[in-house]
Structures are given as C-alpha cells and as structure tokens.
PDB file of N, CA and C in Angstrom:
ATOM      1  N   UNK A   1     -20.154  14.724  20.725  1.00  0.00           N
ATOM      2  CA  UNK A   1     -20.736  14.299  19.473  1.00  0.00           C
ATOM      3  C   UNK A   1     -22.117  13.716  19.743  1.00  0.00           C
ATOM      4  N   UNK A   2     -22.991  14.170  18.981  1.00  0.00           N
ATOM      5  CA  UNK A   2     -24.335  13.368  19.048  1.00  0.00           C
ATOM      6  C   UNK A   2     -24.866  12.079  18.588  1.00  0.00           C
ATOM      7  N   UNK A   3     -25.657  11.392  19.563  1.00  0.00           N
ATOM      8  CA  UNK A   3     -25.631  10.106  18.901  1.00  0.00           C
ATOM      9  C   UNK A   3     -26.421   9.930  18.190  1.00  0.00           C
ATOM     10  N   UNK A   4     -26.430   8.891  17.411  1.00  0.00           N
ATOM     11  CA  UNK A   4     -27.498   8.363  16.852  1.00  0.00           C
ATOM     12  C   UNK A   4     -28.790   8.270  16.741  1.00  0.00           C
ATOM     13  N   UNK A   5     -29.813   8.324  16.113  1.00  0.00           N
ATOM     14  CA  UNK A   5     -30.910   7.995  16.494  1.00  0.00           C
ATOM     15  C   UNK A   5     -31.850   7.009  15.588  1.00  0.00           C
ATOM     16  N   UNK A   6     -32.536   6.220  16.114  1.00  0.00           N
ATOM     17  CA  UNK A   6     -32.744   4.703  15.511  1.00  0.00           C
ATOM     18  C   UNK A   6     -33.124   4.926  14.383  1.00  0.00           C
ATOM     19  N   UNK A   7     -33.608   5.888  13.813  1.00  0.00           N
ATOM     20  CA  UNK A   7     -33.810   5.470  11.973  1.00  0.00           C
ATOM     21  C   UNK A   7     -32.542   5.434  11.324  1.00  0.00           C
ATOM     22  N   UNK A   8     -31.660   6.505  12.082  1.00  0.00           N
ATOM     23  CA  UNK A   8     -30.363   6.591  11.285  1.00  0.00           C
ATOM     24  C   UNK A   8     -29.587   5.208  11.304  1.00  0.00           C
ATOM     25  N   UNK A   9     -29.714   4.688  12.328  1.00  0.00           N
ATOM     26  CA  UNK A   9     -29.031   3.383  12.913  1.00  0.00           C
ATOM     27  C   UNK A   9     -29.607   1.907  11.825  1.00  0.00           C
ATOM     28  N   UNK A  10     -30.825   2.287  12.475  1.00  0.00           N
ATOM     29  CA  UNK A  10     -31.824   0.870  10.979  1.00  0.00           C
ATOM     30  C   UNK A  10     -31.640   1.078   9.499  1.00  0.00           C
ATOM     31  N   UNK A  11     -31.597   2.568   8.776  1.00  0.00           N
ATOM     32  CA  UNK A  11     -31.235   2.821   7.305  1.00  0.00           C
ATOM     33  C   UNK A  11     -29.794   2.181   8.006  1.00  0.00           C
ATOM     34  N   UNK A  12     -28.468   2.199   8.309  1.00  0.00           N
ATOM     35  CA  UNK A  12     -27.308   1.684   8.303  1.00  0.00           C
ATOM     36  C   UNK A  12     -27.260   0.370   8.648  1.00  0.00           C
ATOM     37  N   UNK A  13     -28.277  -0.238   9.260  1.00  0.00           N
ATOM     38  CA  UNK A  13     -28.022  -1.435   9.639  1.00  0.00           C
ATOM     39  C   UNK A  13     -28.550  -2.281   8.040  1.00  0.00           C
ATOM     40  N   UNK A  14     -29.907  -1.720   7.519  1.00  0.00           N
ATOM     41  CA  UNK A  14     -30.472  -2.067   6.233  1.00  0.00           C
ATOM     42  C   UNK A  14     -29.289  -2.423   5.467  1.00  0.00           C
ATOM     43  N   UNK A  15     -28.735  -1.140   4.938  1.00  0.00           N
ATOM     44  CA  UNK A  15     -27.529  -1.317   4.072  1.00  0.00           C
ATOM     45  C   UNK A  15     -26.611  -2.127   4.370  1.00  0.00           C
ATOM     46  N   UNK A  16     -26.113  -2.798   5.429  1.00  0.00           N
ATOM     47  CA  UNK A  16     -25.297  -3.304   5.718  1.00  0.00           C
ATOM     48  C   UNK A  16     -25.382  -4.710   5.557  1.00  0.00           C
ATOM     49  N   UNK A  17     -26.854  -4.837   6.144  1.00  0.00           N
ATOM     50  CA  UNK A  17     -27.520  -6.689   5.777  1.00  0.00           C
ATOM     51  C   UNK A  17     -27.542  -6.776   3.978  1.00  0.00           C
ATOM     52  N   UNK A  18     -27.867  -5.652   2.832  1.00  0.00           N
ATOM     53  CA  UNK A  18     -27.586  -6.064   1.834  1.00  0.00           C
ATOM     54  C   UNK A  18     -26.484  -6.086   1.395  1.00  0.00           C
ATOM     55  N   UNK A  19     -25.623  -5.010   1.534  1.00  0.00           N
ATOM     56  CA  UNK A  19     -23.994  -5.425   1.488  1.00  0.00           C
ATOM     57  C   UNK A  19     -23.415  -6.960   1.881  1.00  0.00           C
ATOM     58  N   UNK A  20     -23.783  -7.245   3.076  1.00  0.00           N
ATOM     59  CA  UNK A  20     -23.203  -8.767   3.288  1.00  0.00           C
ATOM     60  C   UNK A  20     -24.022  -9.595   2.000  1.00  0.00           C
ATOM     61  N   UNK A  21     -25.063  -9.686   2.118  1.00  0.00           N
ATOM     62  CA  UNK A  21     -25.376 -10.449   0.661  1.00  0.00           C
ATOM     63  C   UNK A  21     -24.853 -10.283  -0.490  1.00  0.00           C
ATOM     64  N   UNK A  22     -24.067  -9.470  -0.841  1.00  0.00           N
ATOM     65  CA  UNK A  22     -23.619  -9.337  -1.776  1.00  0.00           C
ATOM     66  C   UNK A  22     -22.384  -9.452  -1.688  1.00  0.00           C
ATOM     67  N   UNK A  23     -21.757  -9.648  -0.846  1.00  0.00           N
ATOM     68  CA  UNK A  23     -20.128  -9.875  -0.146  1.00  0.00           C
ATOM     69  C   UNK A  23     -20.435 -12.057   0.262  1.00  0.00           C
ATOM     70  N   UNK A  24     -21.677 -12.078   0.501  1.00  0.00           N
ATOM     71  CA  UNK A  24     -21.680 -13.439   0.869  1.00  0.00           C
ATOM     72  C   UNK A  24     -21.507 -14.369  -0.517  1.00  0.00           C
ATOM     73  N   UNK A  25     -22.229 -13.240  -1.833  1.00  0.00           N
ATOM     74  CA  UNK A  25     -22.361 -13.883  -2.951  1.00  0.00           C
ATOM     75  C   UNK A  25     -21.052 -13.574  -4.267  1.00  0.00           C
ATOM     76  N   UNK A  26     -20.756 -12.806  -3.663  1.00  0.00           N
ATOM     77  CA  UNK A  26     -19.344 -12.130  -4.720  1.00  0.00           C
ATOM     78  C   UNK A  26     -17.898 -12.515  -3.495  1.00  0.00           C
ATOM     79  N   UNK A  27     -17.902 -12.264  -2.861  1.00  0.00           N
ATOM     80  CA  UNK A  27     -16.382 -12.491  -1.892  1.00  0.00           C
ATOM     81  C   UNK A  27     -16.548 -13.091  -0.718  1.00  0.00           C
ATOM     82  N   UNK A  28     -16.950 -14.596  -0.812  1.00  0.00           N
ATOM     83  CA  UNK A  28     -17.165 -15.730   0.499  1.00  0.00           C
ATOM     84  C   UNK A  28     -15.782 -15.788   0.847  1.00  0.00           C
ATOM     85  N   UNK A  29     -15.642 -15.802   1.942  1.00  0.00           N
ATOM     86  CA  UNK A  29     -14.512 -15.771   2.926  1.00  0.00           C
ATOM     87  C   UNK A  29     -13.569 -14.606   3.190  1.00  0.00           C
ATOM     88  N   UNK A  30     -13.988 -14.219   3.131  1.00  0.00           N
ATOM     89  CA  UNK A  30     -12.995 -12.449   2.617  1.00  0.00           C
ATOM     90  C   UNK A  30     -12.998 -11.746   4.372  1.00  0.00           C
ATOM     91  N   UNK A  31     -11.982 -10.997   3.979  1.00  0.00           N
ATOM     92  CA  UNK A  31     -11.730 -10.184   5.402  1.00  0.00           C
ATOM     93  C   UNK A  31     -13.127  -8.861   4.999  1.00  0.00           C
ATOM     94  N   UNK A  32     -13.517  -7.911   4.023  1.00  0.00           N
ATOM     95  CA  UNK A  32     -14.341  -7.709   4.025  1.00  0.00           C
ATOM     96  C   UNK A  32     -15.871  -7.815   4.687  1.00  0.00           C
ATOM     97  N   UNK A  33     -16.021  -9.889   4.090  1.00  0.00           N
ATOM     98  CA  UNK A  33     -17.393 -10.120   4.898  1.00  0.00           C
ATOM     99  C   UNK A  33     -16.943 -10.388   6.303  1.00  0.00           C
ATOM    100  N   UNK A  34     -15.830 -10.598   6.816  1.00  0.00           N
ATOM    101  CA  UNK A  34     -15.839 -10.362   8.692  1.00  0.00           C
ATOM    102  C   UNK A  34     -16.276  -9.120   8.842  1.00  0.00           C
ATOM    103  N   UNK A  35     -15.324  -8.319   8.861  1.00  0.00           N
ATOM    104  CA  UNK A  35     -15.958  -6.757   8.676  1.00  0.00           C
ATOM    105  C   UNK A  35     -17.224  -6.096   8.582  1.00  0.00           C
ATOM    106  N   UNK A  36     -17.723  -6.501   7.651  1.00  0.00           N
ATOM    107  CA  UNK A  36     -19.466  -6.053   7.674  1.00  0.00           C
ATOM    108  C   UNK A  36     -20.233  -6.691   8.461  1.00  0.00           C
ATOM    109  N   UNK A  37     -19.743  -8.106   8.962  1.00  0.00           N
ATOM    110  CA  UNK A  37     -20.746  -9.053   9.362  1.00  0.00           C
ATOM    111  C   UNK A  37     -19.908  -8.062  11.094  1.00  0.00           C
ATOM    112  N   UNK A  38     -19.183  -8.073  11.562  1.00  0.00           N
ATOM    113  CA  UNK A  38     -18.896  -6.961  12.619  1.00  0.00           C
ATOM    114  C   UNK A  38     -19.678  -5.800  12.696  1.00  0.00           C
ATOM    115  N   UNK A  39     -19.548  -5.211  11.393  1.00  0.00           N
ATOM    116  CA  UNK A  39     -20.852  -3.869  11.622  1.00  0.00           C
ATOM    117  C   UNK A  39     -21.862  -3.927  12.135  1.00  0.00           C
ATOM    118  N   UNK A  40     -22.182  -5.123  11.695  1.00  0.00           N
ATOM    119  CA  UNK A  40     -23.806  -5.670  11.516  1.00  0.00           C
ATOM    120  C   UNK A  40     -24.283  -5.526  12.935  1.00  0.00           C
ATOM    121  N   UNK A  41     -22.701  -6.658  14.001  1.00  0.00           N
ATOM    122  CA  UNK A  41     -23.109  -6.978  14.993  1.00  0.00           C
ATOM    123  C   UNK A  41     -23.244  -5.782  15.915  1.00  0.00           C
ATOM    124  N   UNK A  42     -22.537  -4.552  16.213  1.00  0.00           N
ATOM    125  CA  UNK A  42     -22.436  -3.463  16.114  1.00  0.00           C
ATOM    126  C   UNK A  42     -23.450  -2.818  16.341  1.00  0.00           C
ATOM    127  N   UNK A  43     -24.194  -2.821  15.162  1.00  0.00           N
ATOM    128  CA  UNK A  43     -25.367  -1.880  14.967  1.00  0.00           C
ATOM    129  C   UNK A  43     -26.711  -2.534  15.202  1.00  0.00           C
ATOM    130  N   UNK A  44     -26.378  -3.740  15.077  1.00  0.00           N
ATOM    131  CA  UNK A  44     -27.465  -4.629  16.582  1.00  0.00           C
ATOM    132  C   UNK A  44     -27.702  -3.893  17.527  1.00  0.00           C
ATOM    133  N   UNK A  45     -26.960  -4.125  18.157  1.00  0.00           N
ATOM    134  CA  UNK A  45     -26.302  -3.991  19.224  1.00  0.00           C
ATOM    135  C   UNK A  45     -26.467  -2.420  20.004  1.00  0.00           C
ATOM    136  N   UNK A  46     -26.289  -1.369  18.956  1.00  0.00           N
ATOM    137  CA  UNK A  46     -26.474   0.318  19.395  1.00  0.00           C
ATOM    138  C   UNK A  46     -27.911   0.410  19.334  1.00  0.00           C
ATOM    139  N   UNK A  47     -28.832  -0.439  18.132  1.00  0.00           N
ATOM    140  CA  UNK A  47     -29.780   0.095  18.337  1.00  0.00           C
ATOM    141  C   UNK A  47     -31.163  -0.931  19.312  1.00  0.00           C
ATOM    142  N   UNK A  48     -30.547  -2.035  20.067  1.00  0.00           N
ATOM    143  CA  UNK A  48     -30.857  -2.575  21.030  1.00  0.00           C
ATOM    144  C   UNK A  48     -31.014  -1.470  21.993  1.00  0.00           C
ATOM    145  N   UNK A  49     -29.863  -0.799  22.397  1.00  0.00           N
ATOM    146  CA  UNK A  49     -29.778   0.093  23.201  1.00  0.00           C
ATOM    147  C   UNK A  49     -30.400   0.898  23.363  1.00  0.00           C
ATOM    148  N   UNK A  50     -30.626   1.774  22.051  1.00  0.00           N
ATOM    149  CA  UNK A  50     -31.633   2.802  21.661  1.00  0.00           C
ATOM    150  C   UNK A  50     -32.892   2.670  22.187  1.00  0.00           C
ATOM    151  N   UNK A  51     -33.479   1.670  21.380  1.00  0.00           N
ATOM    152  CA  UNK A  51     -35.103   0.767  22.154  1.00  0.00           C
ATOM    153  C   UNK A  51     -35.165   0.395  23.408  1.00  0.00           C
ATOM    154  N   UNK A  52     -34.287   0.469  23.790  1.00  0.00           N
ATOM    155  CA  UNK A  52     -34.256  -0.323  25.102  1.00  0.00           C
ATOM    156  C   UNK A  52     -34.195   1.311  26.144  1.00  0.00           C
ATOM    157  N   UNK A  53     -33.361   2.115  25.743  1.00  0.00           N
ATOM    158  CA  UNK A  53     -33.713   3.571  26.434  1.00  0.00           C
ATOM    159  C   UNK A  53     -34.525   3.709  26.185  1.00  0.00           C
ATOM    160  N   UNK A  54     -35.387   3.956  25.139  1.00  0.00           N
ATOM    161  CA  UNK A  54     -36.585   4.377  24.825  1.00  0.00           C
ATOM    162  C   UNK A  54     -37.589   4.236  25.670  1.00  0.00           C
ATOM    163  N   UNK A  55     -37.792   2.681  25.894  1.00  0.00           N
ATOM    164  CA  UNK A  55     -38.731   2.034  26.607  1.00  0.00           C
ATOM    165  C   UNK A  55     -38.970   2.268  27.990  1.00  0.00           C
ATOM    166  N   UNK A  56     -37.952   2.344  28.649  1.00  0.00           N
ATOM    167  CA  UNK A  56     -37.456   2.287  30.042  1.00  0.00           C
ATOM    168  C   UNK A  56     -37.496   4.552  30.210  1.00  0.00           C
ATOM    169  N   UNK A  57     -37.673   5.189  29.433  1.00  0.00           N
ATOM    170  CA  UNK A  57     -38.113   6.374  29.532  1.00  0.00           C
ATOM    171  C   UNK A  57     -39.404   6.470  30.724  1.00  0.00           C
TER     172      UNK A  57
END
C-alpha cells in the first residue's frame, strides 16, 4: 500500500484539529474527543516523519 504524502497527511491533520474543536465545544469529555485528539497525535507524528525523510534526502 502506498503511503502518504504530506499534503494528504496536513489536509487530514487540518480536519481533524477542527473536528476536535467542535467535539471540545459540543461533547467535552467524550470517548470521541480521546479518539480524535489520538488521530491528531498520530498524524503529528506520520507527518514529522515525512519532513524529516524529506530533509535527510
């Protein structure tokens, strides 16, 4: 399977930081906002990686 590549990763990470705002402001404490706030960390995280191959090219 092919991976990712950082725009695809940042449009998903985008969506995801406004989703939690709206999970922070409609459903505080919810198994939901763990969940997204997990994605979040996630997709930190892959596209750390990404940049970080990039660079080191």
């Amino acid at each position: 399977m092919a991976k990712a590549g950082a725009l695809s990763v940042t449009r998903k990470l985008e969506r995801e930081l406004k989703h939690r705002l709206w999970l922070q402001k409609n459903l505080p404490s919810s198994s939901q906002l763990r969940k997204c706030q997990r994605r979040i960390l996630i997709l930190r995280t892959e596209l750390a990686k990404i940049t970080h191959m990039a660079v080191n090219i």
